[in-house]
N, C-alpha and C. Protein backbone atom coordinates (compact mmCIF):
# COMPACT_ATOMS: atom_id res chain seq x y z
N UNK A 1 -33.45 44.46 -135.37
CA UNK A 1 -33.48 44.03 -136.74
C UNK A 1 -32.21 44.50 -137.42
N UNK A 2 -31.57 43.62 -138.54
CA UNK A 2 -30.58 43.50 -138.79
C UNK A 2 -30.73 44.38 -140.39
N UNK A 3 -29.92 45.95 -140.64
CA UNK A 3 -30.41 46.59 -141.59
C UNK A 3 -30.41 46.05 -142.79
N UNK A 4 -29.41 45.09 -143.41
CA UNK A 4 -29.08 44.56 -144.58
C UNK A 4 -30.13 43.95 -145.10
N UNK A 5 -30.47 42.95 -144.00
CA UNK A 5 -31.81 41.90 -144.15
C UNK A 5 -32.30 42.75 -145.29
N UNK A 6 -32.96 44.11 -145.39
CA UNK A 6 -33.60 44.56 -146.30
C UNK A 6 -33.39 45.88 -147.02
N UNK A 7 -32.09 45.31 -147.34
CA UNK A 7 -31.55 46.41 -148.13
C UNK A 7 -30.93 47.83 -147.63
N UNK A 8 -30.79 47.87 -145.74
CA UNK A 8 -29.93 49.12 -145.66
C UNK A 8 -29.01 49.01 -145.52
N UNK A 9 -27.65 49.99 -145.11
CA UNK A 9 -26.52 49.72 -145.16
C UNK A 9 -25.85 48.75 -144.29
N UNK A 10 -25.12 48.21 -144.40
CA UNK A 10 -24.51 46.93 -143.49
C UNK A 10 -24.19 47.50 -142.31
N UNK A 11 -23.98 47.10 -140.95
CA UNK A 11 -23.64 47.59 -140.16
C UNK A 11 -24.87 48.66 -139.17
N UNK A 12 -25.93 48.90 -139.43
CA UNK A 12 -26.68 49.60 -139.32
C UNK A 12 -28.25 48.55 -138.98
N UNK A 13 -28.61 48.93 -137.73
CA UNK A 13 -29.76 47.83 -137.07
C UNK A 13 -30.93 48.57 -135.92
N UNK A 14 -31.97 48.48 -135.74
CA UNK A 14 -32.78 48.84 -134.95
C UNK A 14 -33.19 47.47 -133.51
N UNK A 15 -33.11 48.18 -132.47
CA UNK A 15 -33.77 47.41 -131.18
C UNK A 15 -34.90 47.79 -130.44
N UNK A 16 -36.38 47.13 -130.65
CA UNK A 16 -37.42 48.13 -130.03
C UNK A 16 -37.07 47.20 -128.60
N UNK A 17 -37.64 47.93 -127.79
CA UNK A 17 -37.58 47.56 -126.12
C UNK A 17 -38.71 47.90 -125.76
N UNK A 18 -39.84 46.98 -125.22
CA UNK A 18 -41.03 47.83 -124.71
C UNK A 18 -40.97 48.07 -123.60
N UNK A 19 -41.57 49.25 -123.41
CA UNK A 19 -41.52 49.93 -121.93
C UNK A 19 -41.91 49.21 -121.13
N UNK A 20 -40.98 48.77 -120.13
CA UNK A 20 -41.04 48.31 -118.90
C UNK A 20 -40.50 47.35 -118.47
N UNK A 21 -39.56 46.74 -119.97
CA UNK A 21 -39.10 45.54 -120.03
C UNK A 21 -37.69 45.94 -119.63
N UNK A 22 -36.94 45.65 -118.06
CA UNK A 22 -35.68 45.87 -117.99
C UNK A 22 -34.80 45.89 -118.67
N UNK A 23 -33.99 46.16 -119.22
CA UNK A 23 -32.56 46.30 -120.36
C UNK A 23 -31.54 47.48 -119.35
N UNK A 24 -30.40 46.43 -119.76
CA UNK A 24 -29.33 47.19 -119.14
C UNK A 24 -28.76 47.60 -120.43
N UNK A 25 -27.60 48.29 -120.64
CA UNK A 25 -26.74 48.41 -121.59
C UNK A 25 -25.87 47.84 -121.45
N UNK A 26 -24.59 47.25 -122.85
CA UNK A 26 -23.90 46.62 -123.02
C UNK A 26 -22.80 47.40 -122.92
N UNK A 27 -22.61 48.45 -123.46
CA UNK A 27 -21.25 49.41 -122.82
C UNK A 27 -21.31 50.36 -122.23
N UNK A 28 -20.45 50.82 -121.51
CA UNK A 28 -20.46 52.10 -120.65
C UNK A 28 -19.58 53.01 -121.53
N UNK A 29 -20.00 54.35 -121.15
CA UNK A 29 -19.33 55.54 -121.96
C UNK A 29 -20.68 56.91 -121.92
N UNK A 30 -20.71 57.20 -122.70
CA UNK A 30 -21.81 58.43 -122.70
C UNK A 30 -23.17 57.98 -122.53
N UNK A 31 -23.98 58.98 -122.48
CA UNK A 31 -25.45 58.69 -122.02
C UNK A 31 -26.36 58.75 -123.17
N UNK A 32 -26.24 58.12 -124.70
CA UNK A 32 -26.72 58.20 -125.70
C UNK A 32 -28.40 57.62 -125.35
N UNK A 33 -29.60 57.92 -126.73
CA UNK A 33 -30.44 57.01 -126.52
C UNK A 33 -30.65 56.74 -125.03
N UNK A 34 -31.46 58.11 -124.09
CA UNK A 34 -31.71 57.59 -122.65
C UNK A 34 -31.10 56.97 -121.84
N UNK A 35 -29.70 57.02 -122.14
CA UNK A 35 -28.66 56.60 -121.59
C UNK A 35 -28.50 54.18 -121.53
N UNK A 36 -29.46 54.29 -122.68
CA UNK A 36 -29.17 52.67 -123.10
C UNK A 36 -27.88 52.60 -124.37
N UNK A 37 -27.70 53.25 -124.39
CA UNK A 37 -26.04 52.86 -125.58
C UNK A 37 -24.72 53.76 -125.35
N UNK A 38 -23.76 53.52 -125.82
CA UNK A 38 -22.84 54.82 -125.59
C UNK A 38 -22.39 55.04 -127.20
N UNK A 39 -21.84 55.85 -127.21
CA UNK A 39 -20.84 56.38 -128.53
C UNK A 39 -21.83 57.40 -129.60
N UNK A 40 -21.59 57.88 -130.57
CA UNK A 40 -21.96 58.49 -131.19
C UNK A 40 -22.91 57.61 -132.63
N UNK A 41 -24.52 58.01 -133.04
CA UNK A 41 -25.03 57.40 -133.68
C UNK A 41 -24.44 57.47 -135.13
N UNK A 42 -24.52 56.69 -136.12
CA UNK A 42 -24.05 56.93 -137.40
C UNK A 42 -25.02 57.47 -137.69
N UNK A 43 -25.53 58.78 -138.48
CA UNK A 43 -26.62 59.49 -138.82
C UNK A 43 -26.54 58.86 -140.02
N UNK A 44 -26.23 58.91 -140.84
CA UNK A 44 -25.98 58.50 -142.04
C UNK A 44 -26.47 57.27 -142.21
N UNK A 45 -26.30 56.28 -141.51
CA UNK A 45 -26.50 54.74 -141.49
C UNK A 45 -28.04 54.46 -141.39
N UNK A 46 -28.22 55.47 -140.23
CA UNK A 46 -29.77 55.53 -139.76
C UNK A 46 -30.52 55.80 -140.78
N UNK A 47 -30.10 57.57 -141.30
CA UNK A 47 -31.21 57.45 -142.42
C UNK A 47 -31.33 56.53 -143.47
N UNK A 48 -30.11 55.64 -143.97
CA UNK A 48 -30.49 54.84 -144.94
C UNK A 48 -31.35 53.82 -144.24
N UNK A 49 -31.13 53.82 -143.28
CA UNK A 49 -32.01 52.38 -142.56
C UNK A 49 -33.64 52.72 -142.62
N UNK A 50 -33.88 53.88 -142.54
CA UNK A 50 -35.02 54.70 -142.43
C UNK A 50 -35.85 54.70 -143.76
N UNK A 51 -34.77 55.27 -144.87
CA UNK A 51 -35.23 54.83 -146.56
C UNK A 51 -35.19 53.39 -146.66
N UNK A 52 -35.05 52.48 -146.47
CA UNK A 52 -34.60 50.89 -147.08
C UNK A 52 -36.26 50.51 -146.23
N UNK A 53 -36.53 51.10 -145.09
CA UNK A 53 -37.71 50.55 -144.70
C UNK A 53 -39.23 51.08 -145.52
N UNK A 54 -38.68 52.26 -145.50
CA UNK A 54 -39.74 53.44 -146.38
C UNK A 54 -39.85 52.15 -147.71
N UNK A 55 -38.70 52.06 -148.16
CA UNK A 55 -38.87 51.58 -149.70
C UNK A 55 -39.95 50.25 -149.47
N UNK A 56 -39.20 49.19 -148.78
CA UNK A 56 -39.64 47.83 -148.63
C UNK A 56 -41.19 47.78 -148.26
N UNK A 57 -41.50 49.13 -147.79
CA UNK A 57 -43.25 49.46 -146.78
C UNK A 57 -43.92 49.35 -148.20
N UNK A 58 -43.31 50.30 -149.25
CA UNK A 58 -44.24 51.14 -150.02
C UNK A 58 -44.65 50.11 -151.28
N UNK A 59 -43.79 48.49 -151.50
CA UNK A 59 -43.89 47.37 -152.56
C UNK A 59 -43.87 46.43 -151.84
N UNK A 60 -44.49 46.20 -150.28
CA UNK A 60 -44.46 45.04 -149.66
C UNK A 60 -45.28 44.11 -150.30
N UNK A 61 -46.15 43.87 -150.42
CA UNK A 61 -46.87 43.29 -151.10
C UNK A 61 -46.74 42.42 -152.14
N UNK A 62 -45.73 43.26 -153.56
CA UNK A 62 -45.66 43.45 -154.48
C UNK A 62 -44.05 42.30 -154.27
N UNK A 63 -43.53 42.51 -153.56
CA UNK A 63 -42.25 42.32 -153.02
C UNK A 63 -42.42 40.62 -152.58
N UNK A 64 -43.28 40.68 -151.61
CA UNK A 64 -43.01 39.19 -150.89
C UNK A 64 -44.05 38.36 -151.73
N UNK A 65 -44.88 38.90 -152.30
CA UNK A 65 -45.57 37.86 -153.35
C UNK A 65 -44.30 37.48 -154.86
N UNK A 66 -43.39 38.03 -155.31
CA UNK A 66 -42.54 37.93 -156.07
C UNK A 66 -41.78 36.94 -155.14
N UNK A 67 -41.16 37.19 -153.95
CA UNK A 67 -40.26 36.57 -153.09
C UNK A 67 -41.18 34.47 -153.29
N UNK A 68 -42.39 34.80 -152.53
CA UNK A 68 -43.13 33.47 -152.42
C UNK A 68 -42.81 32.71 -154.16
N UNK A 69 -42.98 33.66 -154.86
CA UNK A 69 -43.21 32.63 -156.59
C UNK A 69 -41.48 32.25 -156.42
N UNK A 70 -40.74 32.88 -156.20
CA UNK A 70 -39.38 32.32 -156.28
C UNK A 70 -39.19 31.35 -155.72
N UNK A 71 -39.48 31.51 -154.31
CA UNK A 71 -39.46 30.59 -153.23
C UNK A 71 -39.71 28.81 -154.08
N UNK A 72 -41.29 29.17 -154.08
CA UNK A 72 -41.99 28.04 -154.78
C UNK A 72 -41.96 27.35 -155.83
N UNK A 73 -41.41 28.03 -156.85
CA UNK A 73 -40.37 27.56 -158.04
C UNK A 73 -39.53 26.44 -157.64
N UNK A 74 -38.48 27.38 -156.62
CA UNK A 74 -37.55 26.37 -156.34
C UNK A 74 -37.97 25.40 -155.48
N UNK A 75 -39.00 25.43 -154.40
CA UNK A 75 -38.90 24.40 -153.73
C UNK A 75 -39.75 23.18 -154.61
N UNK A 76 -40.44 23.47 -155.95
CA UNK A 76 -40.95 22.70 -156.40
C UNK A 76 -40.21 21.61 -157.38
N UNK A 77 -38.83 22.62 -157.56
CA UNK A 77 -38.14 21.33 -158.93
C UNK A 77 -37.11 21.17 -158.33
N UNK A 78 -36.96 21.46 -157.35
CA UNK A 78 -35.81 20.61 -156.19
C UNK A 78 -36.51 19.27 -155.68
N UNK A 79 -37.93 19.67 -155.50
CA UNK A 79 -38.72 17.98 -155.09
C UNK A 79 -38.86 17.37 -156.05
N UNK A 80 -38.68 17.89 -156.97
CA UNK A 80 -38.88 17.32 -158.66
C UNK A 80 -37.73 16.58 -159.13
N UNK A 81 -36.73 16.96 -158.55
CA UNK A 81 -35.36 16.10 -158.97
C UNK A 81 -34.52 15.48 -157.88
N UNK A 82 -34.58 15.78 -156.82
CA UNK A 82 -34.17 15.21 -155.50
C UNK A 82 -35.40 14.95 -154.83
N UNK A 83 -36.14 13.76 -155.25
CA UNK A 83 -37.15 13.53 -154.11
C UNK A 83 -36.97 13.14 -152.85
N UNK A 84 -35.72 12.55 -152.68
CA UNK A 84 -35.07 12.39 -151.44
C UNK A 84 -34.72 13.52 -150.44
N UNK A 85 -34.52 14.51 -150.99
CA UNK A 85 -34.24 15.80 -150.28
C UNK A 85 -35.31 15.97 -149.42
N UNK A 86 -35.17 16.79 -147.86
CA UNK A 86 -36.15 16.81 -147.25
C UNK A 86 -36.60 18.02 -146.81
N UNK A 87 -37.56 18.90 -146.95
CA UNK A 87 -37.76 20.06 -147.28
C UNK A 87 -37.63 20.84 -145.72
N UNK A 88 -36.98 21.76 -145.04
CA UNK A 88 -37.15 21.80 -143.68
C UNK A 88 -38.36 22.75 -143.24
N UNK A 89 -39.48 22.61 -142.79
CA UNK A 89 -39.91 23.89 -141.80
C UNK A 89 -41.19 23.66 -142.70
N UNK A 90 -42.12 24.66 -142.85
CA UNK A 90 -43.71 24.53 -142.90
C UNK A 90 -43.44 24.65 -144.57
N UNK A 91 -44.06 24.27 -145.66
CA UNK A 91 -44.09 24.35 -146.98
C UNK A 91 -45.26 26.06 -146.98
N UNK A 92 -45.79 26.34 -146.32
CA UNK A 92 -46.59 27.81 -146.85
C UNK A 92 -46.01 28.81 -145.62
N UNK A 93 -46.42 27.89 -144.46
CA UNK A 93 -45.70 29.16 -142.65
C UNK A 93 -44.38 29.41 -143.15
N UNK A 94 -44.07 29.83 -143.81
CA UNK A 94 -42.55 30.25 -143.74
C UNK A 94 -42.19 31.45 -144.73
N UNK A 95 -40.68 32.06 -144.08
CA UNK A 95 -40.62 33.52 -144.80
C UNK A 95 -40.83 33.27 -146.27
N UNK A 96 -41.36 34.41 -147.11
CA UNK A 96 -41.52 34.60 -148.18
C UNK A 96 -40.17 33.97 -149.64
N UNK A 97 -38.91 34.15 -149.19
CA UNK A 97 -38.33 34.06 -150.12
C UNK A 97 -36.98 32.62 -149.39
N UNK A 98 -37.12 32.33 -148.53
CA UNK A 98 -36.29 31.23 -147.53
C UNK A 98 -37.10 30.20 -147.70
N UNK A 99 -35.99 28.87 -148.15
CA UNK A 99 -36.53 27.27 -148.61
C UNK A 99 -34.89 26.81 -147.52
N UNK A 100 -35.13 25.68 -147.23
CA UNK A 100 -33.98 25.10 -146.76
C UNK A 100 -34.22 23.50 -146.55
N UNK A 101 -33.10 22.14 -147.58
CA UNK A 101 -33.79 21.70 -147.79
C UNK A 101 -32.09 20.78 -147.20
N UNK A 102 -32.63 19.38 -146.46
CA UNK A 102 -31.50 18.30 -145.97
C UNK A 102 -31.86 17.55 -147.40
N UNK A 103 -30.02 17.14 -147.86
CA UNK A 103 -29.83 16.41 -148.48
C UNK A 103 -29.53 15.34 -147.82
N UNK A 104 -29.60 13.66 -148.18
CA UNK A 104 -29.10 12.92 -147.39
C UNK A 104 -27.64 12.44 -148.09
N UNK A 105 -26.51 12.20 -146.86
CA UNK A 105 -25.45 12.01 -147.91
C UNK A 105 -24.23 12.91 -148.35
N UNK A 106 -24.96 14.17 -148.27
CA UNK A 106 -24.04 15.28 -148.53
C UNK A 106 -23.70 16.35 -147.36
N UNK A 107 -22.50 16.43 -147.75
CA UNK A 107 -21.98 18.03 -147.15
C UNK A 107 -22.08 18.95 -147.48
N UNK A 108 -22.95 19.89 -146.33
CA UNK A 108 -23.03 20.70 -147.17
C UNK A 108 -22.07 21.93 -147.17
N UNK A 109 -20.88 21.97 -146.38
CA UNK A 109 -19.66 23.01 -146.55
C UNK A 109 -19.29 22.74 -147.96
N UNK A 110 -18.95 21.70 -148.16
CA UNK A 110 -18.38 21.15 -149.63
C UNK A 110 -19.53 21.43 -150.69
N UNK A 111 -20.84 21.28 -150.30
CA UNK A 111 -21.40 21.89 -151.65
C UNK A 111 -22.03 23.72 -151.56
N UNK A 112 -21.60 24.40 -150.39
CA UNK A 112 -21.29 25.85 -150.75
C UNK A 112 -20.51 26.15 -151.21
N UNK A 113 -19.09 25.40 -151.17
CA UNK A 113 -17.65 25.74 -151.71
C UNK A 113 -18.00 25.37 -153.83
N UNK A 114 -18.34 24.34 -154.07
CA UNK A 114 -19.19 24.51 -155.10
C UNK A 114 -19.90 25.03 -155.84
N UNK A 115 -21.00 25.63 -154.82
CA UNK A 115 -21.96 26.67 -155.46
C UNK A 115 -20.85 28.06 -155.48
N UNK A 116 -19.99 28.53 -154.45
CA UNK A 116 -19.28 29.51 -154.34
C UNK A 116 -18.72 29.81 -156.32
N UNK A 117 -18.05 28.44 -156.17
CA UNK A 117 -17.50 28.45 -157.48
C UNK A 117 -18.15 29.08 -158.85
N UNK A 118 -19.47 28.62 -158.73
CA UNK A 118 -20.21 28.93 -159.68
C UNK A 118 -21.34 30.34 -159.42
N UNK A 119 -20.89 31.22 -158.54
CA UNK A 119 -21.53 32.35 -157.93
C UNK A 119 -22.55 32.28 -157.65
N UNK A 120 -22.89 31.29 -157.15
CA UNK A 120 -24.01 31.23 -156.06
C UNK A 120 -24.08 31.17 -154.48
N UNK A 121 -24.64 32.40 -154.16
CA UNK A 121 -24.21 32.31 -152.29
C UNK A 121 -25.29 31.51 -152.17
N UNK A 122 -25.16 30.32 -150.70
CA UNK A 122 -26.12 30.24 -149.98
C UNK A 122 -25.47 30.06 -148.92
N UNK A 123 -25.62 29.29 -147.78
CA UNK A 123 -25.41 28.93 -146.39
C UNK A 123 -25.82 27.51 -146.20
N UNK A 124 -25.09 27.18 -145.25
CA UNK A 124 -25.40 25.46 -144.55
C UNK A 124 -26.41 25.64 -143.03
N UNK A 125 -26.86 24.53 -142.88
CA UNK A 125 -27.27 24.87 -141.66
C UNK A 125 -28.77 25.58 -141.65
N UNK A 126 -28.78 26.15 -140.58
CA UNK A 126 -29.54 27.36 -139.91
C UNK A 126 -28.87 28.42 -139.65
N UNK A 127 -29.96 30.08 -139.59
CA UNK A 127 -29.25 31.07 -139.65
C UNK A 127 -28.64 31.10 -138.33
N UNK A 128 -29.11 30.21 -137.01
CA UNK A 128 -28.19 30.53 -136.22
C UNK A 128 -26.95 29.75 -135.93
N UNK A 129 -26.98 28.73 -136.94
CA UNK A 129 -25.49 27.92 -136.49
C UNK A 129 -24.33 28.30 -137.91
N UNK A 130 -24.52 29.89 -138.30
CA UNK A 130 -23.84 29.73 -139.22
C UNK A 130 -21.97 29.59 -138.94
N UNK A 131 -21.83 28.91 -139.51
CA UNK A 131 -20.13 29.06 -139.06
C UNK A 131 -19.85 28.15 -138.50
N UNK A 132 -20.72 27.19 -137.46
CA UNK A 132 -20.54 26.06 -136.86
C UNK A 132 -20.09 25.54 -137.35
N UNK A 133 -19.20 24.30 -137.48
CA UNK A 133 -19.44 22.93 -138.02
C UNK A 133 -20.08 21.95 -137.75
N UNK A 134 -20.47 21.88 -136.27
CA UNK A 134 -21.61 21.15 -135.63
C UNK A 134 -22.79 20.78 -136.18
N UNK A 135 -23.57 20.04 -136.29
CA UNK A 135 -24.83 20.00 -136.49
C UNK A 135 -25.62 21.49 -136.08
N UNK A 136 -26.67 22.10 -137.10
CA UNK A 136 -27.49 22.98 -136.26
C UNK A 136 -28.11 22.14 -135.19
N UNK A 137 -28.03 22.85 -134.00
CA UNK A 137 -29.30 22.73 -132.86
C UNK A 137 -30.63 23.17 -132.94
N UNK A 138 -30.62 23.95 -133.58
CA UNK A 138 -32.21 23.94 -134.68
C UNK A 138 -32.72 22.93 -135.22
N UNK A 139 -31.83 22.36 -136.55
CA UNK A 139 -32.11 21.25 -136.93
C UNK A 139 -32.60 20.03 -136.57
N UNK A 140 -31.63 19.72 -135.07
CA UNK A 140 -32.03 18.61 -134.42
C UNK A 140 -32.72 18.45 -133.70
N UNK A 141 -33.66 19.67 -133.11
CA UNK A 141 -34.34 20.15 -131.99
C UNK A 141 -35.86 19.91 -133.22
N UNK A 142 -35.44 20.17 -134.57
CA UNK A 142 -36.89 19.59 -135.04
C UNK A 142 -36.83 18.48 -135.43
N UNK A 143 -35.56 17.20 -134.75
CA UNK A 143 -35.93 16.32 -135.45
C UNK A 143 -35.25 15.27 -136.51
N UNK A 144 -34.30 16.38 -136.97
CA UNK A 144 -33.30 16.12 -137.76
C UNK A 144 -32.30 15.17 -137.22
N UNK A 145 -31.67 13.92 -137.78
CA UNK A 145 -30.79 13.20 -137.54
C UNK A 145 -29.06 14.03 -137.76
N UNK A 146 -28.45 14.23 -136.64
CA UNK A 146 -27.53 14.85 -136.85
C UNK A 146 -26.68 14.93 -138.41
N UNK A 147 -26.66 13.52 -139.19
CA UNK A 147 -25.92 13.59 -140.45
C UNK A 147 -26.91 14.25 -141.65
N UNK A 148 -28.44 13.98 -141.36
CA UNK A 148 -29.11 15.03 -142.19
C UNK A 148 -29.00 16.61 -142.21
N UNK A 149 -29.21 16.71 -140.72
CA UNK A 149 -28.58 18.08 -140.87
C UNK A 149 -27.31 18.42 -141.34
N UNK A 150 -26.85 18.13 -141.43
CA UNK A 150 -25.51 18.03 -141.88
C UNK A 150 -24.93 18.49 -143.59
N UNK A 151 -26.10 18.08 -143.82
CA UNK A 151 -26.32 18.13 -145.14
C UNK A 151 -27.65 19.12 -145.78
N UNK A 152 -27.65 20.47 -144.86
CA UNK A 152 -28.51 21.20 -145.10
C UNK A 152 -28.13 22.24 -145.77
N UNK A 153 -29.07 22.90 -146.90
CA UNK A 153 -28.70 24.24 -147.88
C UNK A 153 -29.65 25.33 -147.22
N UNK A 154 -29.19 26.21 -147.08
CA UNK A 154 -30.40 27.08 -146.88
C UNK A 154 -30.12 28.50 -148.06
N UNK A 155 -31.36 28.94 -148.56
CA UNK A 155 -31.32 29.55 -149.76
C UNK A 155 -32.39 30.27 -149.48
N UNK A 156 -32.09 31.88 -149.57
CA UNK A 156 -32.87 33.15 -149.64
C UNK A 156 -32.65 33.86 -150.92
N UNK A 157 -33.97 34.21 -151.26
CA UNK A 157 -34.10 34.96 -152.33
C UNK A 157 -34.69 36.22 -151.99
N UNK A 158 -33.99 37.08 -152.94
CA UNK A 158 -34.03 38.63 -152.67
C UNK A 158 -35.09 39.45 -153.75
N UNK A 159 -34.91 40.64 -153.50
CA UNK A 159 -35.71 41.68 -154.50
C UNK A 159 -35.05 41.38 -156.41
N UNK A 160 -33.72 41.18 -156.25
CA UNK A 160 -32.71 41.44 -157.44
C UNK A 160 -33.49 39.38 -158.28
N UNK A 161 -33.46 39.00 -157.86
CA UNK A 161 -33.53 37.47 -157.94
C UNK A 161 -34.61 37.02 -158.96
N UNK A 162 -34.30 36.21 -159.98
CA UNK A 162 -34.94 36.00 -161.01
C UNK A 162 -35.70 34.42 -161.23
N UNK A 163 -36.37 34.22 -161.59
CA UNK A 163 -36.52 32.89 -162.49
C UNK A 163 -35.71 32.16 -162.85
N UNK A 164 -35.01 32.48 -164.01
CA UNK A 164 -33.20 32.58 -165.02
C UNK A 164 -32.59 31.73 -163.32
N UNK A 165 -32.01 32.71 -162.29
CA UNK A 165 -31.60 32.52 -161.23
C UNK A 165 -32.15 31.44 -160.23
N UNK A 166 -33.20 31.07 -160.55
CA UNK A 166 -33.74 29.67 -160.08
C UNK A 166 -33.47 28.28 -160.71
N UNK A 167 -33.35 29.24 -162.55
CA UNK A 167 -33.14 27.51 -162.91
C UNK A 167 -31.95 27.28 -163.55
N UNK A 168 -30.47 28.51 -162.85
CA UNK A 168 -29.36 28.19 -162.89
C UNK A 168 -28.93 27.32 -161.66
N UNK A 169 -29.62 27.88 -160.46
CA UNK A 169 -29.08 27.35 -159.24
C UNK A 169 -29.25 25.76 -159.00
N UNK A 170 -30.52 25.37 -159.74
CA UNK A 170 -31.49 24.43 -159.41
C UNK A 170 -30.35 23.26 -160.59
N UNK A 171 -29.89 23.72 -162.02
CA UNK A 171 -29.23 23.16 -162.37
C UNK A 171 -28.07 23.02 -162.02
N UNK A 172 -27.44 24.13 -161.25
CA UNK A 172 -26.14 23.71 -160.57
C UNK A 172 -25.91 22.87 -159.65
N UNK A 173 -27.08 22.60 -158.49
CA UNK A 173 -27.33 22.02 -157.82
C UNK A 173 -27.62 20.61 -158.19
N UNK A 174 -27.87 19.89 -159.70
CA UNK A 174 -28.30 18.74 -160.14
C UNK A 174 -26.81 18.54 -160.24
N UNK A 175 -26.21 19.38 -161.24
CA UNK A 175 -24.58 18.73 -161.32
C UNK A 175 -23.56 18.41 -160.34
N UNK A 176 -24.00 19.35 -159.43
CA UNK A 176 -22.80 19.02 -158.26
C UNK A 176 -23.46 17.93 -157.60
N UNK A 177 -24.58 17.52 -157.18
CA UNK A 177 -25.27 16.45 -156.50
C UNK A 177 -24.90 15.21 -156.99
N UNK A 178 -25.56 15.12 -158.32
CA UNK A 178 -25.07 14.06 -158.62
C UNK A 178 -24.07 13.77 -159.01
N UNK A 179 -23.07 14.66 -159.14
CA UNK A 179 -21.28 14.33 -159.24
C UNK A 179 -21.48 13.69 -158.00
N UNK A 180 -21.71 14.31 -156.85
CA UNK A 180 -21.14 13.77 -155.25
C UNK A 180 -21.67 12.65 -155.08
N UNK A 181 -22.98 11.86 -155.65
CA UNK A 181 -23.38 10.64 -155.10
C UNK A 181 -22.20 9.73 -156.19
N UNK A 182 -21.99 9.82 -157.27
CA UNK A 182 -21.37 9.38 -158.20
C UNK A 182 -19.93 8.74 -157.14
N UNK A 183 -19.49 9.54 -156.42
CA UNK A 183 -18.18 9.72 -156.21
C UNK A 183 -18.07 8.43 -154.85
């Protein structure tokens, strides 16, 4: 698990391995961790990784039910104004605060560079084709017509993340859209 995901320091990640399940190590050097890693641990990194989990344990609840109303906000007045948009993945099975939705028509590098403008991060794609330019293989593996995918936003909402922040994005997202069909 990747520490940031939830708030620990960047760079800083946990790997459970269950016993019995072969694993080699990826570098050679010292005999760290039962001799599965080499180099010296960041102590420092760890314990924040250690607090960021403590924290997230102790308002889970409290946390991903806030995450879901965000979620659902937006995925509701995005269908509300792009009914064409196509919502990807289960409308309730899915993480708490992650919507990801194919536009048809659009790019979506060109409308992160957009949202960039107006300080809004999101991502194209799927989390694993980030950086690609390709179609995700996610995408199309559920289905997706390579130019729909193509035209995918994907948008996570965090602990910090507001309402206000839903129905700036949601309006930024009306202006740049329909500039681009305009065009």
């Amino acid at each position: 698990m990747s520490g940031h995901k939830f708030y620990a320091p960047k760079g800083v990640g946990a790997l459970y391995v269950r016993e019995g399940v072969p694993f080699e190590k990826m570098q050679d050097g010292g005999h760290q961790e039962k001799d599965k890693r080499a180099g010296t641990e960041n102590v420092a990194e760890i314990v924040g990784l250690g607090k960021a989990i403590e924290e997230i344990y102790q308002k889970y609840d409290e946390y991903n039910t806030k995450l879901q109303n965000l979620r659902d906000l937006y995925i509701q007045k995005v269908e509300s104004i792009f009914p064409q948009a196509k919502l990807n993945g289960d409308r309730i099975n899915r993480l708490p605060g992650n919507s990801s939705f194919s536009f048809p028509g659009i790019n979506a590098q060109e409308l992160l560079l957009d949202l960039d403008a107006r300080g809004i991060c999101a991502s194209a794609g799927s989390a694993c084709s980030t950086g690609n330019p390709e179609p995700s293989h996610v995408l199309t593996a559920l289905g997706l017509p390579s130019n729909l995918a193509q035209g995918t936003l994907r948008v996570t909402f965090g602990k910090d993340n507001t309402k206000e922040d839903i129905e700036y994005l949601v309006e930024s997202l009306k202006e740049i859209l329909i500039d681009k069909t305009k065009q």
